[in-house]
Protein backbone atom coordinates (compact mmCIF):
# COMPACT_ATOMS: atom_id res chain seq x y z
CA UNK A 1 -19.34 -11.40 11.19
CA UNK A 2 -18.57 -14.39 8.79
CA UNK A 3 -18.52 -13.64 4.96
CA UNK A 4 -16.65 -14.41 1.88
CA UNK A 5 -14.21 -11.14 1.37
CA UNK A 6 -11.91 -10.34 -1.22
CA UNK A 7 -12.49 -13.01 -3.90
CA UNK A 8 -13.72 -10.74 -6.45
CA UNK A 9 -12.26 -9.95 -10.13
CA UNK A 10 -10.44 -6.45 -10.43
CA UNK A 11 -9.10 -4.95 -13.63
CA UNK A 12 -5.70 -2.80 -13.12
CA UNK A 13 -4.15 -1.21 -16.49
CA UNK A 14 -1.18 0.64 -17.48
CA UNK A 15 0.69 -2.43 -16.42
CA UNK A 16 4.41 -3.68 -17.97
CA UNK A 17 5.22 -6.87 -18.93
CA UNK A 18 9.05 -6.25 -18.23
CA UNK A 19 10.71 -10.28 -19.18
CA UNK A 20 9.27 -13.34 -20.06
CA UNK A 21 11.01 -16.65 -18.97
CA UNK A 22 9.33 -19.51 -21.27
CA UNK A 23 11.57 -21.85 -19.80
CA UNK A 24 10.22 -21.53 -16.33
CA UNK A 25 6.80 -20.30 -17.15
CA UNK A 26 7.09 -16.79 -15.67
CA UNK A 27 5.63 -13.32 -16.40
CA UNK A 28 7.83 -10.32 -14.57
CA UNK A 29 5.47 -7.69 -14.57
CA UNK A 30 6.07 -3.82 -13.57
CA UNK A 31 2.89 -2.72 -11.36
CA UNK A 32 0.73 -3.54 -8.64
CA UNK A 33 -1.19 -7.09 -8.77
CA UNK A 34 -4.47 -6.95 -7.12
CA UNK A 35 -5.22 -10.76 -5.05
CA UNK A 36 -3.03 -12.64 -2.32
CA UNK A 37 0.36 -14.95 -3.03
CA UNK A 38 -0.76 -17.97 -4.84
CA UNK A 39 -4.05 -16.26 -6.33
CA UNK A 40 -4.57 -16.75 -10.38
CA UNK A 41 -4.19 -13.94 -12.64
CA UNK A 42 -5.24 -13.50 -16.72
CA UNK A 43 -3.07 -11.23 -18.75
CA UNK A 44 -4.83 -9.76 -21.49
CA UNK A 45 -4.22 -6.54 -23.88
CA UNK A 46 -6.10 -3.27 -22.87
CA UNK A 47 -9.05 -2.22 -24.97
CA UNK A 48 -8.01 1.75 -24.39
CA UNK A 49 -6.46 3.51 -26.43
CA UNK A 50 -3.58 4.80 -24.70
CA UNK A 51 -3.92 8.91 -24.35
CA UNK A 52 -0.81 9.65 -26.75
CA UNK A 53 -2.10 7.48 -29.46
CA UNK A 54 -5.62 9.13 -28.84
CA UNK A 55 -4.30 12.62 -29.13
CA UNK A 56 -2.52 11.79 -32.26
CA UNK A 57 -5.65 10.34 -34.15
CA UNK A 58 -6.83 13.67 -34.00
């Protein structure tokens, strides 16, 4: 059956940003990327508190 599959926005954490090359405009980033080749992605902080910070606060 026809149908538009695939193109929808997914949010992955607990990613690394490992290097960042200014001079050629790249990201190398430690996890898996959700999309195809080519496909944009937006790099953003978390809003979680990561568990070891959380169990500290208490």
């Amino acid at each position: 059956m026809p149908g538009h599959m695939g193109q929808v926005r997914r949010t992955v954490q607990n990613l690394q940003v490992v290097q960042v090359r200014e001079a050629e405009n790249i990201l190398l980033i430690k996890g898996a990327i959700p999309g195809a080749k080519g496909d944009y992605v937006i790099i953003r902080e978390s809003k979680k508190i990561p568990k070891q910070a959380a169990a500290a606060k208490k």
